[in-house]
PDB file of N, CA and C in Angstrom:
ATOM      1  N   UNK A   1       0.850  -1.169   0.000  1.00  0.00           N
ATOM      2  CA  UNK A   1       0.000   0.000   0.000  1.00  0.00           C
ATOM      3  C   UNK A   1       0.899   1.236   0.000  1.00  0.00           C
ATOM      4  N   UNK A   2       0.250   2.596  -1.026  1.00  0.00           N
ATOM      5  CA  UNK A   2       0.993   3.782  -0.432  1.00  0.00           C
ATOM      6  C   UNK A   2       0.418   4.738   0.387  1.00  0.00           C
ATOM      7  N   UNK A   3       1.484   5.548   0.517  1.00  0.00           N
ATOM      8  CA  UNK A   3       0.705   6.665   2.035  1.00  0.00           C
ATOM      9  C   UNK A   3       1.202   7.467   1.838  1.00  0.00           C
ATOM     10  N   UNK A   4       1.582   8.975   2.920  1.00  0.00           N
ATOM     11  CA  UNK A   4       2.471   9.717   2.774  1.00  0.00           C
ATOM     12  C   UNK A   4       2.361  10.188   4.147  1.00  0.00           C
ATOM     13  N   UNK A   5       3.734  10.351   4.775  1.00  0.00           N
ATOM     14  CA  UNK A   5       4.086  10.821   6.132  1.00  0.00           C
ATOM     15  C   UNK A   5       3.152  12.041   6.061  1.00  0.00           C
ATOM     16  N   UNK A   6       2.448  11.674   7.600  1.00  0.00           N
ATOM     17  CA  UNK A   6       1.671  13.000   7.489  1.00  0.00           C
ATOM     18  C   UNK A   6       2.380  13.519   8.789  1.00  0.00           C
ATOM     19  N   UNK A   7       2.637  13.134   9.909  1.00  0.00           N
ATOM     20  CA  UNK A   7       3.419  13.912  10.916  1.00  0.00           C
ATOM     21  C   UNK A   7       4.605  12.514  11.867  1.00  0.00           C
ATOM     22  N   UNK A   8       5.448  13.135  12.081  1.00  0.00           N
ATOM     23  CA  UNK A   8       6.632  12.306  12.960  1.00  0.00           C
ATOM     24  C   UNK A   8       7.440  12.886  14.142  1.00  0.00           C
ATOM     25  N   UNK A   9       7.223  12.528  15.415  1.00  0.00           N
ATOM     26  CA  UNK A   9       7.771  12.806  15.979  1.00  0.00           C
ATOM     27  C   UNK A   9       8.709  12.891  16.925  1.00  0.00           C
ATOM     28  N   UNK A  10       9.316  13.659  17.925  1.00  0.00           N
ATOM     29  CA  UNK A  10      10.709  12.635  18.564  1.00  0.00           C
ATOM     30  C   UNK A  10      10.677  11.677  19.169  1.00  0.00           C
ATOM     31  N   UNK A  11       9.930  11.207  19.557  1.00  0.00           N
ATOM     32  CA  UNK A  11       9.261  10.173  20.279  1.00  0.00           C
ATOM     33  C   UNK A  11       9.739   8.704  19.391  1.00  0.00           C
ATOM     34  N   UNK A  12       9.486   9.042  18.698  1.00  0.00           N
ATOM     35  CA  UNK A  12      10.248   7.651  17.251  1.00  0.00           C
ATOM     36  C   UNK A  12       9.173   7.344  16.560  1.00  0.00           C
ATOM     37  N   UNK A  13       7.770   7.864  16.486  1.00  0.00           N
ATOM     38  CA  UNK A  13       6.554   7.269  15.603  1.00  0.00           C
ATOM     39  C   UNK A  13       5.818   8.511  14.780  1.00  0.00           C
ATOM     40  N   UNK A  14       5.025   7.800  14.002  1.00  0.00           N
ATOM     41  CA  UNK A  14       4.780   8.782  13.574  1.00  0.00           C
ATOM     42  C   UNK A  14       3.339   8.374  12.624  1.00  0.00           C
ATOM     43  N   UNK A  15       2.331   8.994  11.918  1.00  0.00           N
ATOM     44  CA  UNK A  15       1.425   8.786  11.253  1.00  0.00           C
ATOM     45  C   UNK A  15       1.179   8.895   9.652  1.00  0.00           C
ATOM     46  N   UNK A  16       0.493   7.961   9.123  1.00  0.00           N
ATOM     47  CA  UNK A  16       0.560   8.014   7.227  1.00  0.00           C
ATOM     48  C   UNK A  16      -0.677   7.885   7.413  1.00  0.00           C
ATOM     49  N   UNK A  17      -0.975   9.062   6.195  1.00  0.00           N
ATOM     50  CA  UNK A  17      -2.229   8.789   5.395  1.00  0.00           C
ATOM     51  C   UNK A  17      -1.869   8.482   4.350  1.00  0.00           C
ATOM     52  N   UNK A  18      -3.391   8.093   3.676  1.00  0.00           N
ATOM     53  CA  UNK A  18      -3.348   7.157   2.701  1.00  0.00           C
ATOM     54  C   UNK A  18      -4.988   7.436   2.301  1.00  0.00           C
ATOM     55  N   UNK A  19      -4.560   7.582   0.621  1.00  0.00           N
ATOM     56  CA  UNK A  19      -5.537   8.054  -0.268  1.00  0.00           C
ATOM     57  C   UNK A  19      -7.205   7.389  -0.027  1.00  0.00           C
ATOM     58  N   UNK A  20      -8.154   8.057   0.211  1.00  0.00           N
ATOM     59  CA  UNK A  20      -9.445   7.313   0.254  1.00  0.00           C
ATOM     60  C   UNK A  20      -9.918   6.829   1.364  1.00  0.00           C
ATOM     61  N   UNK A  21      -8.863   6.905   2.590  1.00  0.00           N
ATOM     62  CA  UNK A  21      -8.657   6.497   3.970  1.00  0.00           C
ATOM     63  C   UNK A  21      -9.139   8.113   5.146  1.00  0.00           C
ATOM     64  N   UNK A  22     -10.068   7.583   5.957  1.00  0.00           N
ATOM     65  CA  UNK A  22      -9.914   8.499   6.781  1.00  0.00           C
ATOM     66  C   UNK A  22      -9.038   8.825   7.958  1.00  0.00           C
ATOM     67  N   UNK A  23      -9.067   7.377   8.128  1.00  0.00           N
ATOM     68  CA  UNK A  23      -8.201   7.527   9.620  1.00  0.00           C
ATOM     69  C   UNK A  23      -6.261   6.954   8.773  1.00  0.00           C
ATOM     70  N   UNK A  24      -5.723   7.778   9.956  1.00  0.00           N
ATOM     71  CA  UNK A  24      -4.565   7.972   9.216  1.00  0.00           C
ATOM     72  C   UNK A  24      -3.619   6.806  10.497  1.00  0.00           C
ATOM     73  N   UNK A  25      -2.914   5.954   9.920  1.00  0.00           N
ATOM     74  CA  UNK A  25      -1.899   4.920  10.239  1.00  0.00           C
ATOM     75  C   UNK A  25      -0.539   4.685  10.828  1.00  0.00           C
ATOM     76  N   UNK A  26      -1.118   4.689  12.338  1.00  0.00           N
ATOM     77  CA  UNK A  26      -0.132   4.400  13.367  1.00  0.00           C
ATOM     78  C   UNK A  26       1.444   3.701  12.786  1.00  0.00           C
ATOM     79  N   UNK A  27       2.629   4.514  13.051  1.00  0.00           N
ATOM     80  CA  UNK A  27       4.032   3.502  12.527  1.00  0.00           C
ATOM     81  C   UNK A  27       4.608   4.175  13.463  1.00  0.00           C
ATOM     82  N   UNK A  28       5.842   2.874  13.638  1.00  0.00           N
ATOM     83  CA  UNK A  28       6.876   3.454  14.885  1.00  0.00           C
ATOM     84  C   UNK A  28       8.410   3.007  13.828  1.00  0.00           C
ATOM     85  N   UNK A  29       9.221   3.788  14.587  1.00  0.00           N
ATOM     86  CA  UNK A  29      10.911   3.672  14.122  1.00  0.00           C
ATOM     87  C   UNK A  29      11.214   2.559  13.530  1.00  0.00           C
ATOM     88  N   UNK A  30      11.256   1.635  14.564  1.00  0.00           N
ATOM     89  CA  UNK A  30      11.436   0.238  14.081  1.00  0.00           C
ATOM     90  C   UNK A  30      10.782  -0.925  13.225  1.00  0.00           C
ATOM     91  N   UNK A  31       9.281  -0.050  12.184  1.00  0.00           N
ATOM     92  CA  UNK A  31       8.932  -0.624  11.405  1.00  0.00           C
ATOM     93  C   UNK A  31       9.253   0.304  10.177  1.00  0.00           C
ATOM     94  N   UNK A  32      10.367   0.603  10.444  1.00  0.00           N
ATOM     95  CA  UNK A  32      10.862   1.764   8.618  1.00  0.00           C
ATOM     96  C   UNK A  32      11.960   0.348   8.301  1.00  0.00           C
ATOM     97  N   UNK A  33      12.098   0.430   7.113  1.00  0.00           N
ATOM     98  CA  UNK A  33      13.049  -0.898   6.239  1.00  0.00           C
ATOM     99  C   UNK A  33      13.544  -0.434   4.768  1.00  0.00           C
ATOM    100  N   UNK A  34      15.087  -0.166   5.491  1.00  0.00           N
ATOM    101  CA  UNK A  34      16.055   0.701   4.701  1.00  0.00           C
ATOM    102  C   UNK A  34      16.102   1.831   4.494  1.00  0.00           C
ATOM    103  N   UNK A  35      15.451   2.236   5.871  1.00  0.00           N
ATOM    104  CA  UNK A  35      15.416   4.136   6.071  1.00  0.00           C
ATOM    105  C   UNK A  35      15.567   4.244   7.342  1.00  0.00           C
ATOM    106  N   UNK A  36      16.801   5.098   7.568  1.00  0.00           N
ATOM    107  CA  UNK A  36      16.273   5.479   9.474  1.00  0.00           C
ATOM    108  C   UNK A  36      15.532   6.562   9.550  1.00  0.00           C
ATOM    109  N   UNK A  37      15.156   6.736  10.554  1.00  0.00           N
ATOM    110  CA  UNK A  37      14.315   7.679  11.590  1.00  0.00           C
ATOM    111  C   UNK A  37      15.192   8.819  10.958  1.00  0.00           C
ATOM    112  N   UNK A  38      15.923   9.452  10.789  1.00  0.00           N
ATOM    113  CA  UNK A  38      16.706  11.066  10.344  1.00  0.00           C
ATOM    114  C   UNK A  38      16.023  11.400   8.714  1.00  0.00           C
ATOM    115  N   UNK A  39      16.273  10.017   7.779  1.00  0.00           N
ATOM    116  CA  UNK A  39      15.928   9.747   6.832  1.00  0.00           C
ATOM    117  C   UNK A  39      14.865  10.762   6.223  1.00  0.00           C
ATOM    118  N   UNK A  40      13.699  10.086   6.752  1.00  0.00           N
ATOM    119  CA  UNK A  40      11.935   9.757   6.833  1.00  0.00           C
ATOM    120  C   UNK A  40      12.025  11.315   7.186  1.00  0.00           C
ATOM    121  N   UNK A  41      10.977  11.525   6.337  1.00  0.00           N
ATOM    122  CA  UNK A  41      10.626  13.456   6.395  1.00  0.00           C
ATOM    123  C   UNK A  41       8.968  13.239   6.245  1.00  0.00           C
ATOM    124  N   UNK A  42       8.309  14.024   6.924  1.00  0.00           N
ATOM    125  CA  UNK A  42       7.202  14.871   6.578  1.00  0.00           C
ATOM    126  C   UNK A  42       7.147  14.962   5.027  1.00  0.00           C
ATOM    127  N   UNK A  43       5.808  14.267   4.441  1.00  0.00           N
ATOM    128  CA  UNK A  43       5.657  14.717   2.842  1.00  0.00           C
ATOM    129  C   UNK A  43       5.933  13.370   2.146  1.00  0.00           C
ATOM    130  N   UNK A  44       6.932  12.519   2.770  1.00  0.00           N
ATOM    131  CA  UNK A  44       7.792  11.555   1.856  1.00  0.00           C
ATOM    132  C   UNK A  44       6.561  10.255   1.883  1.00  0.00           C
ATOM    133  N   UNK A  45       6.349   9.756   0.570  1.00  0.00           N
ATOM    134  CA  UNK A  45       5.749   8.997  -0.176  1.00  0.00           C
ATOM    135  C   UNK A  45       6.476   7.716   0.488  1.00  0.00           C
ATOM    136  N   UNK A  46       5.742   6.626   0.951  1.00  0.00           N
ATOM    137  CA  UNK A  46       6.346   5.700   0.783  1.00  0.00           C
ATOM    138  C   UNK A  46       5.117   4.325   0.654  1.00  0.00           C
ATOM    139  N   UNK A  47       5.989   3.164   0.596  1.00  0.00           N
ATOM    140  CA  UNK A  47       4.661   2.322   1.131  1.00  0.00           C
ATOM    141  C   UNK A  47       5.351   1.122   2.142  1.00  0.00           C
ATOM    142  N   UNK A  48       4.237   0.641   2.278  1.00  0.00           N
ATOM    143  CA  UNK A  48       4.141  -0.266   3.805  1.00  0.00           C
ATOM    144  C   UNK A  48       3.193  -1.154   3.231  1.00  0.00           C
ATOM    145  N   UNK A  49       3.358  -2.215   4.611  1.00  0.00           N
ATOM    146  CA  UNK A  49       2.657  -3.018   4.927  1.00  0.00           C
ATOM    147  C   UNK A  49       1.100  -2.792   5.838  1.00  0.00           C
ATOM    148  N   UNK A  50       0.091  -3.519   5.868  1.00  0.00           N
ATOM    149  CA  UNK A  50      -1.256  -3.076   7.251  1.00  0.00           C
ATOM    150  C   UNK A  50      -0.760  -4.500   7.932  1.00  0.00           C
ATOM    151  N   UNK A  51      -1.100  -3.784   8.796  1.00  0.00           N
ATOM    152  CA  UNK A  51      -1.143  -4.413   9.965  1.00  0.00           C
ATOM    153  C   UNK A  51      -2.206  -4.556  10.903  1.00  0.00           C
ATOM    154  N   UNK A  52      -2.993  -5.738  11.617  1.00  0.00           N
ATOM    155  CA  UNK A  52      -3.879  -5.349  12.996  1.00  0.00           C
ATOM    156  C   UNK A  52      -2.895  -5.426  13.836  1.00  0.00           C
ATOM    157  N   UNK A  53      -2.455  -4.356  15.056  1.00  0.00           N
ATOM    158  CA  UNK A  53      -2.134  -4.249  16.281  1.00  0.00           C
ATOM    159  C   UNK A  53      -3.097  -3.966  17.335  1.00  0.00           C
ATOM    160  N   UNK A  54      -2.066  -4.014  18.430  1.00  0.00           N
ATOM    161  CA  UNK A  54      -3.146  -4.443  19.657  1.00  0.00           C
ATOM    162  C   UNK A  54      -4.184  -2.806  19.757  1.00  0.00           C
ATOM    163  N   UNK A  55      -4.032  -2.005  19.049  1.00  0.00           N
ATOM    164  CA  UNK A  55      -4.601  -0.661  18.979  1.00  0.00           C
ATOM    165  C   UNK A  55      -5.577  -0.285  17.750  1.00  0.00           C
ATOM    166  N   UNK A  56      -5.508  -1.400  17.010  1.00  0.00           N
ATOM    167  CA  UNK A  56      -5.725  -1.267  15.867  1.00  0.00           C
ATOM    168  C   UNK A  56      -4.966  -1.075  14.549  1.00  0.00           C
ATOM    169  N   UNK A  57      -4.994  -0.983  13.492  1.00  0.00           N
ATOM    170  CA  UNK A  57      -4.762  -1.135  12.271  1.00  0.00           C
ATOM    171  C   UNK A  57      -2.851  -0.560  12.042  1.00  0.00           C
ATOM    172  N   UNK A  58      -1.750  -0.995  11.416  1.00  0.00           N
ATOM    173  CA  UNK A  58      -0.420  -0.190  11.745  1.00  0.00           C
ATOM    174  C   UNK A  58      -0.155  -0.187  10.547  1.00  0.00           C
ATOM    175  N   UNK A  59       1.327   0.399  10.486  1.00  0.00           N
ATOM    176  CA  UNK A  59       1.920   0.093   9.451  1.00  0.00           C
ATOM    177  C   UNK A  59       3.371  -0.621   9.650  1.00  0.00           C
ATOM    178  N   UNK A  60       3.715  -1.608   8.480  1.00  0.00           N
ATOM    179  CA  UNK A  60       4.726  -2.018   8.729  1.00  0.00           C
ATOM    180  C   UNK A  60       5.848  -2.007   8.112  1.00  0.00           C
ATOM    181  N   UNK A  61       7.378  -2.692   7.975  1.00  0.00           N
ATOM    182  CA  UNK A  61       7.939  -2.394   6.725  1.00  0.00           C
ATOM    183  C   UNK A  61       7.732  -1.226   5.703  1.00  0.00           C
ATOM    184  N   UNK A  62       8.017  -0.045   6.472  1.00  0.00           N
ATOM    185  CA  UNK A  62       7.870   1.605   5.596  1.00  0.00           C
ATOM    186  C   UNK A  62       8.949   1.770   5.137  1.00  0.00           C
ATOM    187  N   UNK A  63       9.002   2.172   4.039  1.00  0.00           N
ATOM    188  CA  UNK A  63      10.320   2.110   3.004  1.00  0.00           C
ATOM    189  C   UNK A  63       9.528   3.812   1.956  1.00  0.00           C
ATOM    190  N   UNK A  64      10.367   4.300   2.137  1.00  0.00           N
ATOM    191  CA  UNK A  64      10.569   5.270   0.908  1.00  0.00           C
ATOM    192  C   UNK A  64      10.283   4.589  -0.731  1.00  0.00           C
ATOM    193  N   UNK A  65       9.816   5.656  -0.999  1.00  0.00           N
ATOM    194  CA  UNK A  65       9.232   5.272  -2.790  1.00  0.00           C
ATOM    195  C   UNK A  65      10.413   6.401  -3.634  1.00  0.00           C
TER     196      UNK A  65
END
């Protein structure tokens, strides 16, 4: 699926939306793959994996496009 960083913060997580979607998709540091956390900007296109977590819906494996 694609998305686009909609906000990230120091904390290490951060949220993607994604076209046609209202609610926008919980990701943390350690599900980016072949990008670190400095990397990953506000704006940047990427895609992922969904996920159910214990909170509901995530993202996983986020990689830059």
């Amino acid at each position: 699926m694609t998305g686009t960083i909609k906000t990230k913060t120091e904390k290490g997580f951060g949220f993607i939306t994604r076209e046609g979607e209202t609610k926008d998709l919980f990701f943390h540091s350690n599900d980016l793959k072949g990008i670190t956390w400095d990397e990953i900007a506000v704006g940047d296109t990427v895609n992922f994996d969904v996920v159910d977590g214990e909170k509901g819906p995530s993202a996983k494996n986020v990689e830059r496009v």
